[in-house]
N, C-alpha and C. Protein backbone atom coordinates (compact mmCIF):
# COMPACT_ATOMS: atom_id res chain seq x y z
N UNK A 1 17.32 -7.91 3.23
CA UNK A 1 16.28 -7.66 4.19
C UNK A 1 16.10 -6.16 4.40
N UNK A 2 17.23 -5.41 4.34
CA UNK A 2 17.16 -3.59 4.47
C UNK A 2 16.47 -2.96 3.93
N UNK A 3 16.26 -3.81 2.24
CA UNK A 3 15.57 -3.04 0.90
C UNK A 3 14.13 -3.41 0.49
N UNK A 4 13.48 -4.39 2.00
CA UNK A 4 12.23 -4.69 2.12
C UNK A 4 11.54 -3.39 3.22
N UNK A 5 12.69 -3.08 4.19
CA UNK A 5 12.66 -2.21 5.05
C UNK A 5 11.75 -0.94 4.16
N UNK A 6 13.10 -0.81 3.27
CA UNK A 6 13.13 0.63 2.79
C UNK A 6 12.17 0.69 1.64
N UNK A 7 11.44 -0.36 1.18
CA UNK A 7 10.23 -0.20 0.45
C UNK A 7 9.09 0.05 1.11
N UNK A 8 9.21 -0.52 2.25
CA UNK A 8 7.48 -0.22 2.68
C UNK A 8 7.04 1.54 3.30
N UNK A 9 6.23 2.08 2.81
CA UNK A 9 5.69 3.11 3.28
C UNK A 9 5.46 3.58 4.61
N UNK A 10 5.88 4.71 4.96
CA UNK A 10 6.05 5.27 6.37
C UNK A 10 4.40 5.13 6.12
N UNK A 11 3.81 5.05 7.88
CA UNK A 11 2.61 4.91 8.16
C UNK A 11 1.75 5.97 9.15
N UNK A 12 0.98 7.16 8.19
CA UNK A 12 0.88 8.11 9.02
C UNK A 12 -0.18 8.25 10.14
N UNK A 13 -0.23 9.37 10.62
CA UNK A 13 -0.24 9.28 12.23
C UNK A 13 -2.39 9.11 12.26
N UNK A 14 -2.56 9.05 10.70
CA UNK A 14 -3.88 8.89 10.58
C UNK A 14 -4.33 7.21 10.80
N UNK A 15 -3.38 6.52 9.93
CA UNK A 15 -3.22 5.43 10.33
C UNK A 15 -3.10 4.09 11.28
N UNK A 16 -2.00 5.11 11.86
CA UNK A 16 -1.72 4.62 13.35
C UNK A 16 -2.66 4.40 14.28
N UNK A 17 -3.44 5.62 13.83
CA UNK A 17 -4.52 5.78 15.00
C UNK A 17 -5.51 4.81 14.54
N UNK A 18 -6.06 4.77 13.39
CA UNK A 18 -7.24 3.90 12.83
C UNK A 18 -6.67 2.29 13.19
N UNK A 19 -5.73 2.09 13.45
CA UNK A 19 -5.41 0.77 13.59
C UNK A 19 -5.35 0.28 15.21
N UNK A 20 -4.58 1.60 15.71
CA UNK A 20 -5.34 1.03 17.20
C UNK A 20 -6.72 1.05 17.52
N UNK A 21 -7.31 1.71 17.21
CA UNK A 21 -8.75 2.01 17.04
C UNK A 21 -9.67 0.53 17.17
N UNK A 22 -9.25 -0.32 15.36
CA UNK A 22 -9.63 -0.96 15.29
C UNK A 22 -8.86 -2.63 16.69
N UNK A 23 -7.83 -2.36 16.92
CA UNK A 23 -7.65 -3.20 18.53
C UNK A 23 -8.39 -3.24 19.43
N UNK A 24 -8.37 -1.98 19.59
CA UNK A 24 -9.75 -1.37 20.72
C UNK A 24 -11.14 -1.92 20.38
N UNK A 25 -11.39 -1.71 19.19
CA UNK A 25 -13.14 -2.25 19.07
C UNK A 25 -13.24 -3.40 19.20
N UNK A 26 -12.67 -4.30 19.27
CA UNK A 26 -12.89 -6.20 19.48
C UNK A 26 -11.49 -6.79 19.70
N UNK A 27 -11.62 -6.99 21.41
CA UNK A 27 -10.39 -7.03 21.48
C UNK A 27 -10.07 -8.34 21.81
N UNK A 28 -10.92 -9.41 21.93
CA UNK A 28 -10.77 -10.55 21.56
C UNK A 28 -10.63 -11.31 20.36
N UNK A 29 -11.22 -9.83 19.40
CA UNK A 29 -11.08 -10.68 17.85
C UNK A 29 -10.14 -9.83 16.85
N UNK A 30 -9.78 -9.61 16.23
CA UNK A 30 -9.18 -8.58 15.10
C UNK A 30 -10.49 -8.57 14.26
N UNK A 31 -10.35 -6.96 13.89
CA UNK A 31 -11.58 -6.14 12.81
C UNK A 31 -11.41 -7.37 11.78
N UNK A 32 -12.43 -7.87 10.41
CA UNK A 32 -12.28 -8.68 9.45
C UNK A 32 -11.17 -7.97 8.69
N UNK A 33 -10.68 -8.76 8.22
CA UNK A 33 -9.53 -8.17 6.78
C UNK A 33 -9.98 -6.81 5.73
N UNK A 34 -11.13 -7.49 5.40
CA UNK A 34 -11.83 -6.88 4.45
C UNK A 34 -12.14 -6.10 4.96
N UNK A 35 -12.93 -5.25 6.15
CA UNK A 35 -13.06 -3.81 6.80
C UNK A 35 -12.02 -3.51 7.21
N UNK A 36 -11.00 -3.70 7.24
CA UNK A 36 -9.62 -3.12 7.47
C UNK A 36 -9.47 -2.75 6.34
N UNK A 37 -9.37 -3.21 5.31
CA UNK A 37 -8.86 -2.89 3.94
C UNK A 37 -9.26 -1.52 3.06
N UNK A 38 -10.75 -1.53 3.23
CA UNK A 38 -11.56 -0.85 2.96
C UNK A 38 -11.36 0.33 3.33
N UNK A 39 -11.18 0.39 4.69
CA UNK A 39 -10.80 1.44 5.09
C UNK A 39 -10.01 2.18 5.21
N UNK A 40 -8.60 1.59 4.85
CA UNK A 40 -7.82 1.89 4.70
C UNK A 40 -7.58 2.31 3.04
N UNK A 41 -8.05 1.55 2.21
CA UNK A 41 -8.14 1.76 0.84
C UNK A 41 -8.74 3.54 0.44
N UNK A 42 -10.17 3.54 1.40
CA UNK A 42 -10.63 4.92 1.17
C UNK A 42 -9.85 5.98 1.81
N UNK A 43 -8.99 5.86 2.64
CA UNK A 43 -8.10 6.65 3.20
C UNK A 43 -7.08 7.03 2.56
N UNK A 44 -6.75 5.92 1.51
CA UNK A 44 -5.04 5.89 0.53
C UNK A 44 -6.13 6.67 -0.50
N UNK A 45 -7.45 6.46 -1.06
CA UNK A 45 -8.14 7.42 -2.04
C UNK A 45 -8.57 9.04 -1.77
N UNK A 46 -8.76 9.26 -0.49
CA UNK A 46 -9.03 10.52 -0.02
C UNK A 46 -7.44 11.45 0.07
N UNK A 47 -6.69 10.72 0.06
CA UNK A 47 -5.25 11.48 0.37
C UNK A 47 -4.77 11.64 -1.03
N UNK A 48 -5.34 10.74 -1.95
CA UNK A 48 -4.76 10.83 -3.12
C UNK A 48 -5.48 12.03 -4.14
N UNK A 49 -7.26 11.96 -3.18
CA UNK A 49 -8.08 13.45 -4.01
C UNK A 49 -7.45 15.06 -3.34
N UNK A 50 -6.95 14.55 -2.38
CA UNK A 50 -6.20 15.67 -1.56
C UNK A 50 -5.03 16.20 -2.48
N UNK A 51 -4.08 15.49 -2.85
CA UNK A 51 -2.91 15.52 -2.88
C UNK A 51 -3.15 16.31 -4.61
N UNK A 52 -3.82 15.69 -5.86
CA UNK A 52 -4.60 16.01 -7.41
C UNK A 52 -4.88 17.20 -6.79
N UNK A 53 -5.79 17.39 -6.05
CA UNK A 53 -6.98 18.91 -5.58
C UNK A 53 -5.86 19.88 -5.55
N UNK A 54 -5.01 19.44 -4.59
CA UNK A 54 -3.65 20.64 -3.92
C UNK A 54 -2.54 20.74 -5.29
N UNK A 55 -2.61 20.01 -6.32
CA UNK A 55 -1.80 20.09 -6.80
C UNK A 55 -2.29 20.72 -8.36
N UNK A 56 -4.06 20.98 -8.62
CA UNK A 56 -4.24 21.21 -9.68
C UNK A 56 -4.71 22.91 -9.17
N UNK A 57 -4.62 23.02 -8.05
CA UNK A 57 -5.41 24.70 -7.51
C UNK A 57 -4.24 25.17 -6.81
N UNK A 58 -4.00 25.33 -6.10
CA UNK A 58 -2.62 25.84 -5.41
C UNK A 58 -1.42 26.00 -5.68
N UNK A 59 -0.38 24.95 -5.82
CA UNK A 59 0.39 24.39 -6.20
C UNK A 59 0.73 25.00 -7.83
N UNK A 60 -0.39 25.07 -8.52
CA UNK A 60 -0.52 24.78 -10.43
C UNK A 60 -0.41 26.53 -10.18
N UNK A 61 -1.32 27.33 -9.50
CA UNK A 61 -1.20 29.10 -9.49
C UNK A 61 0.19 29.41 -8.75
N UNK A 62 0.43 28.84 -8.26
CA UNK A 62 1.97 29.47 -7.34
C UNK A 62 3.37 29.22 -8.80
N UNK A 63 2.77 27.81 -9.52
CA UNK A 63 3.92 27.48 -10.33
C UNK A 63 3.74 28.91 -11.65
N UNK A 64 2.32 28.73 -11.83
CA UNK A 64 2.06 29.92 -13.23
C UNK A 64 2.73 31.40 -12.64
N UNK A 65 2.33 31.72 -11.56
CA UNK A 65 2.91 33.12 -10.98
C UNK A 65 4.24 33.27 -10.92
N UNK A 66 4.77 32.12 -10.63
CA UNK A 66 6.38 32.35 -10.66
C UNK A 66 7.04 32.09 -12.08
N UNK A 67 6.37 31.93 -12.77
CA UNK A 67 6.67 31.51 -14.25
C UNK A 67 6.50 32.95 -14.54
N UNK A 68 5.20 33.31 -14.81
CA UNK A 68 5.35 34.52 -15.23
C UNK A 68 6.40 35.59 -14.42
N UNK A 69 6.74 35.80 -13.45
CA UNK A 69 7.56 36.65 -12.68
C UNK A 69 9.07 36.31 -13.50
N UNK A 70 9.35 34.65 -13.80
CA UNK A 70 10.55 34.91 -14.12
C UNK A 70 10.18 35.11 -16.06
N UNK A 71 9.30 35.00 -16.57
CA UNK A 71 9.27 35.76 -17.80
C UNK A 71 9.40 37.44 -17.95
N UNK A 72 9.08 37.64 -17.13
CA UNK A 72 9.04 39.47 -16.56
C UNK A 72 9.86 39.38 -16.46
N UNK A 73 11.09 39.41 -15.66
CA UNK A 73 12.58 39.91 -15.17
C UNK A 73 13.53 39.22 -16.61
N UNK A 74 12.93 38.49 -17.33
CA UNK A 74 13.64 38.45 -18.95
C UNK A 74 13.28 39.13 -19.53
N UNK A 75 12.45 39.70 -19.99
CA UNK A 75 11.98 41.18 -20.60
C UNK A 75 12.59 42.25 -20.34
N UNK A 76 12.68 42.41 -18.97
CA UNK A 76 13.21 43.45 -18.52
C UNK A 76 14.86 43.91 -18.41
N UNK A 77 15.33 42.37 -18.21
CA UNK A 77 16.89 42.63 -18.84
C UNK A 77 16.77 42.48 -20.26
N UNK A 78 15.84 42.24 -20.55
CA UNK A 78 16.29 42.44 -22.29
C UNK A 78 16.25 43.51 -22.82
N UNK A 79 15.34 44.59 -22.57
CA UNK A 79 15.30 46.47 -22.55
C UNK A 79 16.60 46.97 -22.53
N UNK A 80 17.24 46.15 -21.52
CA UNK A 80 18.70 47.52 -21.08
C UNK A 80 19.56 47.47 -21.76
């Protein structure tokens, strides 16, 4: 039962909120499945263009810069 625990995905605070949200809007009924899903689906897709975006622009120049920095300081002990 622990390792059902420890599979499921922490649920962030974007989440949280969209789900009380949807309590709040019909509170005699639950939102349909399917607009829950949806929405949540485009949320797991927007975090995932987030996450590609940050990782092919930012992330990708910080890794090349420090690459080259440690190709430089091998050059440079290699001179002496």
């Amino acid at each position: 039962m622990k390792d059902s625990i420890k599979n499921t995905p922490e649920k962030t605070p974007l989440q949280e909120h969209l789900e009380c949200l949807f309590e709040q809007m019909l509170p005699e009924d639950n939102a349909p499945e399917d607009v829950r899903s949806r929405v949540f689906d485009t949320i797991d897709t927007l975090s995932l263009v987030g996450d590609l975006t940050a990782l092919f622009t930012v992330e990708f120049g910080q890794s090349e810069f420090e690459l080259i920095d440690l190709l430089g300081k091998g050059k440079d002990s290699d001179k002496k």
